[in-house]
Structures are given as C-alpha cells and as structure tokens.
C-alpha atoms as a PDB file:
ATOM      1  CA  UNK A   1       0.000   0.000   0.000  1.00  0.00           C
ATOM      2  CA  UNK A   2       1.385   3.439  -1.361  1.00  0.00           C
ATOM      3  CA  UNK A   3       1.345   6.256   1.602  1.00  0.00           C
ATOM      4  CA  UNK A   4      -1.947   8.477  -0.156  1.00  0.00           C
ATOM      5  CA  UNK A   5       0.157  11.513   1.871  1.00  0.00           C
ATOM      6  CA  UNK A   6       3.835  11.030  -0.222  1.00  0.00           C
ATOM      7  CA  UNK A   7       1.684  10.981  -3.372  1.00  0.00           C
ATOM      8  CA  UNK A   8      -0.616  13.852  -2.823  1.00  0.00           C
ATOM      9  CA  UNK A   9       3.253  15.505  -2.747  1.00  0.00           C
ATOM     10  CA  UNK A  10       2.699  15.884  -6.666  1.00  0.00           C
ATOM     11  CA  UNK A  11       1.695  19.511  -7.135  1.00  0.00           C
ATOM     12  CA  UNK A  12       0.781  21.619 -10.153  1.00  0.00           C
ATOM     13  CA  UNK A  13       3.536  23.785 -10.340  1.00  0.00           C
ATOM     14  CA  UNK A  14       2.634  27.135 -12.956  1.00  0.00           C
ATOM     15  CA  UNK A  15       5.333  25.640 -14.775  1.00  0.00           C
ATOM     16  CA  UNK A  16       4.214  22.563 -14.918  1.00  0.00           C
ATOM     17  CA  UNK A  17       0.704  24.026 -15.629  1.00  0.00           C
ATOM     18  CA  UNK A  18       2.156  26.196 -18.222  1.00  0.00           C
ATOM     19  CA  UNK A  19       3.453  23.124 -20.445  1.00  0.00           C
ATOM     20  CA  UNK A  20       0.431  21.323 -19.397  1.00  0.00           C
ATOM     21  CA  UNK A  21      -1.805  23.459 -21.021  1.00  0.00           C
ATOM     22  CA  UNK A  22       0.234  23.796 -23.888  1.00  0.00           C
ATOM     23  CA  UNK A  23      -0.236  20.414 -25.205  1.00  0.00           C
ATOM     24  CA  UNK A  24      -3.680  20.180 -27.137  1.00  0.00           C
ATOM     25  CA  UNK A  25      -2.336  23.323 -29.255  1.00  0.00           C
ATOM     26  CA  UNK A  26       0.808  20.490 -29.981  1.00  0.00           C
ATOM     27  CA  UNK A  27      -1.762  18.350 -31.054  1.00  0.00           C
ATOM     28  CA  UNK A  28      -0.256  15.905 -28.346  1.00  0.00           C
ATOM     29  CA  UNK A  29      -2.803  11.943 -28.129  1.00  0.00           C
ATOM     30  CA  UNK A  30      -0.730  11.125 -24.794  1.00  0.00           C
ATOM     31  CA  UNK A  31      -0.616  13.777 -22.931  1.00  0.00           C
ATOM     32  CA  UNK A  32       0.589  11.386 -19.961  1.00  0.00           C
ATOM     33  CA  UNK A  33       3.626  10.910 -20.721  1.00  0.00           C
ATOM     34  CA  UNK A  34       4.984  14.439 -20.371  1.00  0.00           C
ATOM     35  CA  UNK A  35       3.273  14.786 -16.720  1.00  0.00           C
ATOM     36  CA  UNK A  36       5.011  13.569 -13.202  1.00  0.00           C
ATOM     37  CA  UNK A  37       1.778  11.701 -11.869  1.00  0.00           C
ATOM     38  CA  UNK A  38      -0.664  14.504 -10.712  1.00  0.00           C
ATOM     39  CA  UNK A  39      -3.066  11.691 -10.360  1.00  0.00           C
ATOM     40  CA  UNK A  40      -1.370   8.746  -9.231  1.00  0.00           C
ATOM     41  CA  UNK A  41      -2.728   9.148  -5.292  1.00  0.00           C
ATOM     42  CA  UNK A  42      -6.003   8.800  -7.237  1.00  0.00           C
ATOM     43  CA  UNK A  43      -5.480   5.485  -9.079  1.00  0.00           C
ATOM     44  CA  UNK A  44      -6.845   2.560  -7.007  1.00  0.00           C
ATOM     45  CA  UNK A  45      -4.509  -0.250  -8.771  1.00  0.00           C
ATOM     46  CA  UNK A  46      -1.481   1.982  -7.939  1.00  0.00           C
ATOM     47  CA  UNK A  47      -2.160   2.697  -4.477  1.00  0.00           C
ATOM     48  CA  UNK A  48      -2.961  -1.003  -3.567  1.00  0.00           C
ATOM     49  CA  UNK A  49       0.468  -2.202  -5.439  1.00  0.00           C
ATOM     50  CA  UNK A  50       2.719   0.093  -5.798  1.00  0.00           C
ATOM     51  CA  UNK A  51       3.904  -0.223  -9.048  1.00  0.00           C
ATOM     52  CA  UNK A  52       4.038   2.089 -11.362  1.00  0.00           C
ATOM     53  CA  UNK A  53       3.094   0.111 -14.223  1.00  0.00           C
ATOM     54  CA  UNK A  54      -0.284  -0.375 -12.292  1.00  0.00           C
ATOM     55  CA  UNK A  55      -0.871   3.421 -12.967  1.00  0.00           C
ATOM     56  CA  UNK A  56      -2.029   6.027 -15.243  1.00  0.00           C
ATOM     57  CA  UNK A  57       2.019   6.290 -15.872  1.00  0.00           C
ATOM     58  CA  UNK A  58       1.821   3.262 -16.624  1.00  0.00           C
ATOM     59  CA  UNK A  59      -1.237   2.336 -18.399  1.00  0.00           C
ATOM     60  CA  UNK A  60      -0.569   5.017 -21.066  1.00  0.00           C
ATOM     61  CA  UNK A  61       2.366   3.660 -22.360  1.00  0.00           C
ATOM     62  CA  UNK A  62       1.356  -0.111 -22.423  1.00  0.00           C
ATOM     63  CA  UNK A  63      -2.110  -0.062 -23.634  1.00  0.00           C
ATOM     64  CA  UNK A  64      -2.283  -4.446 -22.906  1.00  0.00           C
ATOM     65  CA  UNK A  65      -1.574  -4.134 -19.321  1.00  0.00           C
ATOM     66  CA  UNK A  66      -4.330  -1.117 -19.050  1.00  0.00           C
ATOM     67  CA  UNK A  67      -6.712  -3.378 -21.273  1.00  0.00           C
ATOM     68  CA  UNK A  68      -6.680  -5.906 -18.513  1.00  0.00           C
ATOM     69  CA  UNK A  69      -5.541  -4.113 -14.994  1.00  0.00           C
ATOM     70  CA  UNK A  70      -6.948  -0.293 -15.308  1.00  0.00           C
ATOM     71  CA  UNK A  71     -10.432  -0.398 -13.402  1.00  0.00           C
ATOM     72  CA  UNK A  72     -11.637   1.853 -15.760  1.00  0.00           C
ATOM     73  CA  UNK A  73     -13.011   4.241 -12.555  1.00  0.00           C
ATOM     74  CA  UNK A  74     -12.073   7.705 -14.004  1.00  0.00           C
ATOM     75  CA  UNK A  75     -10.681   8.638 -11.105  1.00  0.00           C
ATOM     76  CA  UNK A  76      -7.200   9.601 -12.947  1.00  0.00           C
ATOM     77  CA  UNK A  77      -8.825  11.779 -15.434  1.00  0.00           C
ATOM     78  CA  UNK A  78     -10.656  14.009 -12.734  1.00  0.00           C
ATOM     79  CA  UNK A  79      -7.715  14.747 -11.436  1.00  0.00           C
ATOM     80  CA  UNK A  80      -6.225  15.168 -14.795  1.00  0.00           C
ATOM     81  CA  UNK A  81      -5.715  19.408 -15.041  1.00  0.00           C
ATOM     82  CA  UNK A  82      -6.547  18.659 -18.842  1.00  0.00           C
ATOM     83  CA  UNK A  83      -9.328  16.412 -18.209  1.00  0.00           C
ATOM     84  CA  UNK A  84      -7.978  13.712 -20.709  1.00  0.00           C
ATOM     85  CA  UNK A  85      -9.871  10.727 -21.267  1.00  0.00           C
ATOM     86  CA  UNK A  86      -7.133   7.641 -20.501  1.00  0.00           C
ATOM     87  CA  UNK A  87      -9.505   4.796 -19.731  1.00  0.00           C
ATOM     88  CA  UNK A  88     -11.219   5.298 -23.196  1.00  0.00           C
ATOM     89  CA  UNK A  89      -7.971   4.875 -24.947  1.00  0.00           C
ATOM     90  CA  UNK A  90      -7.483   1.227 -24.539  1.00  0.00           C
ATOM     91  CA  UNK A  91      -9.339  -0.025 -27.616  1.00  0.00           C
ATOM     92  CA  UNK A  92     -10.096   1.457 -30.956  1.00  0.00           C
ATOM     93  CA  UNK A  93     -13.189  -0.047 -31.393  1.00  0.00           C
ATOM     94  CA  UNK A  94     -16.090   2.809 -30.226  1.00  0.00           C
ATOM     95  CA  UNK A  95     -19.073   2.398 -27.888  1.00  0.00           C
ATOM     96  CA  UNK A  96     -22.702   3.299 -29.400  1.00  0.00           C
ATOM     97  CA  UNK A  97     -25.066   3.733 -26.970  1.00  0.00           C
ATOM     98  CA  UNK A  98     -28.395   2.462 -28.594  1.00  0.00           C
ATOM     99  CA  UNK A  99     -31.850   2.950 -26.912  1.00  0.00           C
ATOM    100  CA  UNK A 100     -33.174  -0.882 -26.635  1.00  0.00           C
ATOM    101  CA  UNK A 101     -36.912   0.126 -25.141  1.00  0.00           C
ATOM    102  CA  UNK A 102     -38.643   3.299 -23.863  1.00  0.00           C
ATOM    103  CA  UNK A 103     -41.460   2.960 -22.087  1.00  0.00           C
ATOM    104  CA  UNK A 104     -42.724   6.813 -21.132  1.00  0.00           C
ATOM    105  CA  UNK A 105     -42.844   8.928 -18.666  1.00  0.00           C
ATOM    106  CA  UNK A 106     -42.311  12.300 -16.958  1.00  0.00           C
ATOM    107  CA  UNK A 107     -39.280  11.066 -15.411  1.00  0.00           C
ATOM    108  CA  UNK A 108     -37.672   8.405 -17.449  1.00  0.00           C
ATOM    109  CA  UNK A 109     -35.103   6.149 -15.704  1.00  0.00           C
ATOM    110  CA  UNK A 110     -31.894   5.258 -18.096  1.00  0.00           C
ATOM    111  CA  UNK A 111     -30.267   2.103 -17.667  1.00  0.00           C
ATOM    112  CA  UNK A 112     -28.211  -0.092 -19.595  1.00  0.00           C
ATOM    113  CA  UNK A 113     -28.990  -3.482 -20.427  1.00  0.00           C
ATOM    114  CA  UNK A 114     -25.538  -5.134 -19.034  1.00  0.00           C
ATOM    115  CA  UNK A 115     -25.208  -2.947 -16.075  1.00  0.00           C
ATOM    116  CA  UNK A 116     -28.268  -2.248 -14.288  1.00  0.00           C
ATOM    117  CA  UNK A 117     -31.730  -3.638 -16.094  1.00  0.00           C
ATOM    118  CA  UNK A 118     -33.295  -5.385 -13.503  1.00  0.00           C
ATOM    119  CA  UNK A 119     -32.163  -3.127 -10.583  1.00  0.00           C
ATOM    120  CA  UNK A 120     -33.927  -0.200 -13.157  1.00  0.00           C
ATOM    121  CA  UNK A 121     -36.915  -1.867 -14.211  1.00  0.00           C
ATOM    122  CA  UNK A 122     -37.715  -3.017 -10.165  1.00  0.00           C
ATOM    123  CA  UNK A 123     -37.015   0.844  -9.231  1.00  0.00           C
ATOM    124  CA  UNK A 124     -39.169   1.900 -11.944  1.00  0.00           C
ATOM    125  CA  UNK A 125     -41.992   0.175 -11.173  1.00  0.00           C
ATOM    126  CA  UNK A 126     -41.792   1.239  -7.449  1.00  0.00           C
ATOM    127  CA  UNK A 127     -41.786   4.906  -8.068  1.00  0.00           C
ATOM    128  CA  UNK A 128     -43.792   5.371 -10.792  1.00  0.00           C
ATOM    129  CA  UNK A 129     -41.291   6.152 -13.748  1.00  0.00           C
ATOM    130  CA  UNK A 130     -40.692   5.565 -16.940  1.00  0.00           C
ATOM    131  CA  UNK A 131     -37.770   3.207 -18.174  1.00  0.00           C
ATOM    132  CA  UNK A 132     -35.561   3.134 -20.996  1.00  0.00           C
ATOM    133  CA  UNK A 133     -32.742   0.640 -21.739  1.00  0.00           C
ATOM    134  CA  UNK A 134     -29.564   0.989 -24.084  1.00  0.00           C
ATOM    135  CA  UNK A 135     -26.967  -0.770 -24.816  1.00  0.00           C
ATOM    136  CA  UNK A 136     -23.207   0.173 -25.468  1.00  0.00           C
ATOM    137  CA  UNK A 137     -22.958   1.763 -22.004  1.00  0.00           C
ATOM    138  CA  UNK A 138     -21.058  -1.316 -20.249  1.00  0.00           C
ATOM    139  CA  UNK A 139     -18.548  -1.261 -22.599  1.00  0.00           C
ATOM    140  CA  UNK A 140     -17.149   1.893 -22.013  1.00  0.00           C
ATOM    141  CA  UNK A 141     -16.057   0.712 -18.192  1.00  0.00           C
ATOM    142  CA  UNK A 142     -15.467  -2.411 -18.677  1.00  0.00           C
ATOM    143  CA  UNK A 143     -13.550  -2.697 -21.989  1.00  0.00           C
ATOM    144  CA  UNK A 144     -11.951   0.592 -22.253  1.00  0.00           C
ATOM    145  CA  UNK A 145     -13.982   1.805 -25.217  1.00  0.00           C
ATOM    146  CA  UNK A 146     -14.215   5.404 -26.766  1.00  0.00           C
ATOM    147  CA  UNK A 147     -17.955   6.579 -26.724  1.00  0.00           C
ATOM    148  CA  UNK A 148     -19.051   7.289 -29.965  1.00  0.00           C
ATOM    149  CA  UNK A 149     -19.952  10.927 -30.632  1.00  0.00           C
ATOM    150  CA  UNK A 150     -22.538  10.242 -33.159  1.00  0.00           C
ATOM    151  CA  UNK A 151     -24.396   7.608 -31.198  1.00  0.00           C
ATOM    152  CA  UNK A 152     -24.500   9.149 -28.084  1.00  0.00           C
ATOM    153  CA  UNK A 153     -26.006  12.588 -29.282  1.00  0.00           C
ATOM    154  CA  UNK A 154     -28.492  10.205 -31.205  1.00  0.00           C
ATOM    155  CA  UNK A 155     -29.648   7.654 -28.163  1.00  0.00           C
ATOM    156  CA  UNK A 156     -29.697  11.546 -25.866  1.00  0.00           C
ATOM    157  CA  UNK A 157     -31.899  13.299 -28.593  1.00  0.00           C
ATOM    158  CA  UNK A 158     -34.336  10.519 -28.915  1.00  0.00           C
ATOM    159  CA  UNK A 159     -34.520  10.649 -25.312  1.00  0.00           C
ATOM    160  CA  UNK A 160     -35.403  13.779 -25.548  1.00  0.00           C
ATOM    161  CA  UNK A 161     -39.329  13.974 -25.429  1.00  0.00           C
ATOM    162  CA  UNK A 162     -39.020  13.439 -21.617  1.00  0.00           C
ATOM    163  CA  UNK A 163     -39.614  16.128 -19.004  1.00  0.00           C
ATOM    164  CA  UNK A 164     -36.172  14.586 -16.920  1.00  0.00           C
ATOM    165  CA  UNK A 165     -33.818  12.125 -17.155  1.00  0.00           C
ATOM    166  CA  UNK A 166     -32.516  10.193 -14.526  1.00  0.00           C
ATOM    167  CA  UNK A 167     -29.498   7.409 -14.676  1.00  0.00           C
ATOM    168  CA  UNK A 168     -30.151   4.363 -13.007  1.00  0.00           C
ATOM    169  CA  UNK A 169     -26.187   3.710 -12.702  1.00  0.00           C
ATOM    170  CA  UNK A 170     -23.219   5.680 -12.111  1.00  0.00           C
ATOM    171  CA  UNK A 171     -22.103   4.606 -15.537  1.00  0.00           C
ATOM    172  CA  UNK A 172     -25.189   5.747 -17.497  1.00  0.00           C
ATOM    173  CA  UNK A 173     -25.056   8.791 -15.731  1.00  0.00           C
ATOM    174  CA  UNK A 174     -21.708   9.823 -16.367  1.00  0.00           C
ATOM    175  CA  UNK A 175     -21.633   8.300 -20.325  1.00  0.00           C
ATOM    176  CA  UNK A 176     -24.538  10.304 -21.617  1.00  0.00           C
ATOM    177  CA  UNK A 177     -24.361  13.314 -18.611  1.00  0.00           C
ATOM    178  CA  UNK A 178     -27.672  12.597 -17.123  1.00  0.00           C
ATOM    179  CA  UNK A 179     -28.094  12.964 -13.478  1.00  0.00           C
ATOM    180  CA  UNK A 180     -27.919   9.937 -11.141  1.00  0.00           C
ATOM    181  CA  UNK A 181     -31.585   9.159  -9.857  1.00  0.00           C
ATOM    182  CA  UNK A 182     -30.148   9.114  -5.945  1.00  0.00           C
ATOM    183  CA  UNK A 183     -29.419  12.749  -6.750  1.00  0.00           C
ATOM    184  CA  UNK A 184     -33.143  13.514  -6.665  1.00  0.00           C
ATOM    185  CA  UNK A 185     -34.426  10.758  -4.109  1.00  0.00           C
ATOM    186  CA  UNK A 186     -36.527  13.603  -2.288  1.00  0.00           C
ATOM    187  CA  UNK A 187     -38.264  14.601  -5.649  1.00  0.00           C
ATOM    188  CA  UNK A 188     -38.840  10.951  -6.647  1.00  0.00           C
ATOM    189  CA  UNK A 189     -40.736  10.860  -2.922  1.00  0.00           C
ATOM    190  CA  UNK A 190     -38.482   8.681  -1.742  1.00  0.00           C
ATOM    191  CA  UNK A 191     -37.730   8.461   2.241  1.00  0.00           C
ATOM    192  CA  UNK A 192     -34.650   5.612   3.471  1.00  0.00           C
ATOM    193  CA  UNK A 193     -34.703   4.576   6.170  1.00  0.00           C
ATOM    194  CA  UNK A 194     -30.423   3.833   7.014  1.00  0.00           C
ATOM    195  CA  UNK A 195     -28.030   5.059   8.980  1.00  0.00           C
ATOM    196  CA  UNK A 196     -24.489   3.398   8.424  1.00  0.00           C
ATOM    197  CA  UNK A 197     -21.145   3.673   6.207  1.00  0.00           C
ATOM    198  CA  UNK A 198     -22.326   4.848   2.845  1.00  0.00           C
ATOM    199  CA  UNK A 199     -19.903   4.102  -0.331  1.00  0.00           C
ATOM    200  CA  UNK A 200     -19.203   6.622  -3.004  1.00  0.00           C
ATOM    201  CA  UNK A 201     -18.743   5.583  -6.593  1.00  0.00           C
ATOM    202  CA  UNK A 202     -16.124   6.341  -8.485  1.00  0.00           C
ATOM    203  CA  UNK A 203     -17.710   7.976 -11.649  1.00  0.00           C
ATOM    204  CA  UNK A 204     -19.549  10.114  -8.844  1.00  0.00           C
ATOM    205  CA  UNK A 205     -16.815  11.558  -6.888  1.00  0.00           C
ATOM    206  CA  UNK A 206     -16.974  14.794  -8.913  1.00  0.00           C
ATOM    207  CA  UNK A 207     -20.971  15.323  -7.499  1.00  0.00           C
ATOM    208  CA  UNK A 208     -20.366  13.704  -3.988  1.00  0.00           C
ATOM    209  CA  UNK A 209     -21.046  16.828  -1.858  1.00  0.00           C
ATOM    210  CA  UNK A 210     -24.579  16.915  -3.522  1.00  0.00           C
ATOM    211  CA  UNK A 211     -25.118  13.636  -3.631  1.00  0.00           C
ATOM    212  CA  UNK A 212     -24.412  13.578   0.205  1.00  0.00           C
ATOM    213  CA  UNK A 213     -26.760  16.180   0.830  1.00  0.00           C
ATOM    214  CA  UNK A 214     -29.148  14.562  -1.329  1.00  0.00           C
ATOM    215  CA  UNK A 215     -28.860  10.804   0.793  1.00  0.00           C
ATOM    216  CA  UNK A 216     -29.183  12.969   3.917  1.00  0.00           C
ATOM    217  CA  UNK A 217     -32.461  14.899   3.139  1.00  0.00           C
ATOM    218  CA  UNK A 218     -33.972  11.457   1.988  1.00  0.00           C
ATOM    219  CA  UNK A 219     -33.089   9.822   5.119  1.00  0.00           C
ATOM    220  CA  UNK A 220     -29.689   8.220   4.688  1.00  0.00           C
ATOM    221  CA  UNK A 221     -27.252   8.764   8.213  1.00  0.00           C
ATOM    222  CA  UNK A 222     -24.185   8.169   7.118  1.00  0.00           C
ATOM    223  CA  UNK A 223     -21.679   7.671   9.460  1.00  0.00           C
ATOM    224  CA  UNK A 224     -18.840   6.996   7.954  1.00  0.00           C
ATOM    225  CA  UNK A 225     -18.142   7.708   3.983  1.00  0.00           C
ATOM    226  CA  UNK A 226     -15.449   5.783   1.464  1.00  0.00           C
ATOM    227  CA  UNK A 227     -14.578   7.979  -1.506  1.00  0.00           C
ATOM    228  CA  UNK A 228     -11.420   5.870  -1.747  1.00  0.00           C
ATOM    229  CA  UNK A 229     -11.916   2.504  -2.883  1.00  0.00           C
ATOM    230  CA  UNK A 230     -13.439   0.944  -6.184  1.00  0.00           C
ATOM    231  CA  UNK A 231     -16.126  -0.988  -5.849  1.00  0.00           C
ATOM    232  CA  UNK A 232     -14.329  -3.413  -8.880  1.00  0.00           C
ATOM    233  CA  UNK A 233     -11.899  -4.473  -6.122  1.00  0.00           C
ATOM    234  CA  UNK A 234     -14.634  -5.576  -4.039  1.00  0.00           C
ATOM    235  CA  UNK A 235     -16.509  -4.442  -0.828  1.00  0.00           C
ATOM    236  CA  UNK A 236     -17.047  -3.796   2.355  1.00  0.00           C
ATOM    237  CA  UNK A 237     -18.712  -5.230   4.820  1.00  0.00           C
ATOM    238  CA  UNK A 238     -22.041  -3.200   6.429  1.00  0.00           C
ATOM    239  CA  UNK A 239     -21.310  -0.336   3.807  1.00  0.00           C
ATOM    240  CA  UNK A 240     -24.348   1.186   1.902  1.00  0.00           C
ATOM    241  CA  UNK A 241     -23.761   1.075  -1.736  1.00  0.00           C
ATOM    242  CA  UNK A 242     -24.992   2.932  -5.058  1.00  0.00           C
ATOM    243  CA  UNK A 243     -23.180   0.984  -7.631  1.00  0.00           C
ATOM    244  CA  UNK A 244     -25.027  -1.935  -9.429  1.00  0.00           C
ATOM    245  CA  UNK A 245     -22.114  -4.216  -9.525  1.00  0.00           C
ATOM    246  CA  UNK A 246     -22.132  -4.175  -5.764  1.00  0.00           C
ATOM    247  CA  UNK A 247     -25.322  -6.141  -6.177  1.00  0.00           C
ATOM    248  CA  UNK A 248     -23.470  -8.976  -7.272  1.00  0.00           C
ATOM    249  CA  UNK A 249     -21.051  -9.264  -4.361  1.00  0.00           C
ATOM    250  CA  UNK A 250     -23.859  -9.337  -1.939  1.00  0.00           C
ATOM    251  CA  UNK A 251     -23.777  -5.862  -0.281  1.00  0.00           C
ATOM    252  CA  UNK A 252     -26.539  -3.504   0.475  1.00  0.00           C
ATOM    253  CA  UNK A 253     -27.473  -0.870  -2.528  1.00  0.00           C
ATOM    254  CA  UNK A 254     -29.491   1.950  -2.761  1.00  0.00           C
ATOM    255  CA  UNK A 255     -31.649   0.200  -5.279  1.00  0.00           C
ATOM    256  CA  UNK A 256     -32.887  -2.005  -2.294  1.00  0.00           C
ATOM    257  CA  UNK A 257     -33.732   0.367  -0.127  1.00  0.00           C
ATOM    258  CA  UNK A 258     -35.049   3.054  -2.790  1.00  0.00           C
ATOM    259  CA  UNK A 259     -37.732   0.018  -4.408  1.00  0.00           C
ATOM    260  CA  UNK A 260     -38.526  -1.333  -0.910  1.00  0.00           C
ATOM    261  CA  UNK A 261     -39.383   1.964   1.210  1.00  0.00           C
ATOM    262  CA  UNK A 262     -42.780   3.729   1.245  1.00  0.00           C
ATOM    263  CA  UNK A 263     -43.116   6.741  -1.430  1.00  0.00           C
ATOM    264  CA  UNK A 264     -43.842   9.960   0.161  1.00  0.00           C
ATOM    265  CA  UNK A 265     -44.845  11.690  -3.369  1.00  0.00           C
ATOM    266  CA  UNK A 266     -45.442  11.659  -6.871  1.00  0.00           C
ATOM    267  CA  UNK A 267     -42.317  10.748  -8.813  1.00  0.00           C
ATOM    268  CA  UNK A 268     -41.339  13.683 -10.473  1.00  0.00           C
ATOM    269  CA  UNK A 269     -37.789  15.296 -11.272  1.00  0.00           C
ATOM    270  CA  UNK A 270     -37.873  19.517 -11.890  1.00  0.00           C
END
C-alpha cells in the first residue's frame, strides 16, 4: 500500500501548468507521458500495489496491461488538469449507446442493459417512472472503449421527449451526462430509512457533496463515507452502496432500499 500523503506531494507547479496546457495546441494523443503523476494518489490499482506500471504512468504507455488491470473508474482523469480521457484509450473499437426500449414517462429512468436492467426496471416500477434501456454503455467501463460521438447525441436526442432524465447507474449517468436518480431521491418521494457507512462511486466523486446532501435529506445517516476505494476491487462489509455491480457481491445498494421503502410523493424530477 502506497502512503496516499507522499503521493498527494505531486503539485501543479505554474510551470508545470504552463506546459500542461500547452499540449492540445501540440496536437499531443498522450498527454501522460509528459506529466510527473498529478493523479497517481487517485489510481486505485497503484495505491494497492505500488507499481508504477499499475498506474495512469503506466497504463498510457502499455495499452495491454491497461486493457486488462486499469479499473476503468475515471478517477485519474478528474484529477487530470486537462481532463484527458485515458480509460477510453485502450481499444479502438467505439461504444454506441443504442436505446433498446422506452417505455414513457415524466421522469424516465436510463439504464443499460448489461449494467443495471433489472435493478432499473424493479425501481421503476416502485416509483412510478418511466424506463428506458440501451446498450453500449457497459462497454465503455469495462472494456476501455471510446464513446461514440454520433451515437450518443443520437440515443440523448431521442430521449429527448421526456420532461427529466434520470441514470439508473453511475455509468449511465456519467456516459450520456444525465443525473444519477439518488441525486433527486426527495423529488422521486423517496424516504430511506439507514443510517451506516455509505460508499461513493467512483464515476460520482466529482458530485459527492450533492449527492451527500441529497442521501441525507432522503433519510440516509451516514456515518462513515469511502470515496477511496473501487467498488471493482470488491466491498465492504455493512457499507451502503450505489453501484449496481455491488449487487453482485452481496452488499446492500441503494436500489434495495429506494424500491422497498414507502413513497412519500409523486415521482417527479424539476
């Protein structure tokens, strides 16, 4: 285990900032291999190991290793001063997002069909919503895909004829830039009934003071909150979790509670 405290050592210097920012005029792909590590106290895989070739240093200069050790979390690329998109570089092959089935609503629910379906379509039906499933999400996290441009402007304008959008994953959420539904529990009318360790994804680390907030004013105590680990390493015992893969290694999610607890209100995002 890396010492988070030595890492977070790495600062943006102006002239490191300066060159930084230079880059996209030089027309620079890899823009990681002219920067120290700014992110490596971020990168789960590097933090657990220790080796540098189990980090964003790494991962951008062998594109196998990445392919089959990177987590694909993001984490690296919000840290990233330029914002650049390293987990999508692994394959050449493009993700398009496709819309599977809509069935309408006010509020339509978007999940994808690998990820989160039956988690979606049980929350759905509990509060009221309507549901539409794509495809092409998954392989974005999982495979290291680019999203396609094209596609993804497509599946969000056909979408479109819906008063709000909410993501029924953090993945669907942060693919086509749709809310997370547990960002508007209140307005869905939904009250939980928890107080524990909550976990925060990954892909949701840039909204997690809101989505705190929004956990709190539905109910959720939390007592104790883990920004730090990836859920793809596994979990934690007695933690409260909003990822759908969590699901599958028998921990407690938000889509329990949400689909199980009494609705105060009409579901309905503003």
């Amino acid at each position: 285990m890396v010492s988070l405290k030595a890492l977070r050592a790495v600062k943006v210097t102006p002239g490191l900032a300066a060159r930084l920012a230079l880059l996209p005029f030089r027309r620079v792909k890899n823009p990681c291999i002219y920067c120290p590590g700014i992110c490596l106290a971020s990168c789960p895989t590097y933090t657990a190991t220790g080796n540098v070739l189990l980090s964003p240093l790494g991962y951008s200069r062998f594109k196998e290793v990445a392919a089959k050790n990177c987590l694909k979390c993001w984490r690296c690329s919000f840290e990233c001063p330029l914002g650049f998109q390293l987990p999508e570089t692994y394959s050449p092959e493009p993700a398009k997002p496709r819309l599977h089935s809509l069935k309408p609503g006010e509020t339509v629910l978007v999940a994808d069909l690998e990820l989160d379906a039956p988690y979606a379509e049980k929350l759905a039906e509990a509060l009221g919503t309507g549901l539409a499933l794509v495809s092409g999400v998954a392989a974005r996290y999982s495979e290291g895909r680019p999203l396609d441009a094209g596609a993804t402007k497509k599946l969000v304008k056909r979408l479109g004829g819906a008063e709000a959008l909410v993501a029924a994953s953090p993945e669907v959420s942060h693919a086509l830039g749709v809310d997370f539904f547990a960002l508007h529990l209140a307005e869905l009318g939904v009250k939980i009934s928890y107080e524990g360790p909550v976990h925060v994804p990954c892909l949701l680390k840039p909204v997690e003071e809101k989505l705190l907030k929004a956990l709190e004013e539905a109910g959720v105590k939390a007592t104790e909150v883990d920004d730090e680990s990836c859920i793809k390493q596994g979990v934690k015992k007695g933690y409260l979790y909003l990822c759908p893969r969590a699901a599958a290694l028998g921990a407690t999610t938000i889509y329990d509670l949400a689909s199980t607890q009494e609705l105060r209100g009409a579901a309905k995002v503003k």
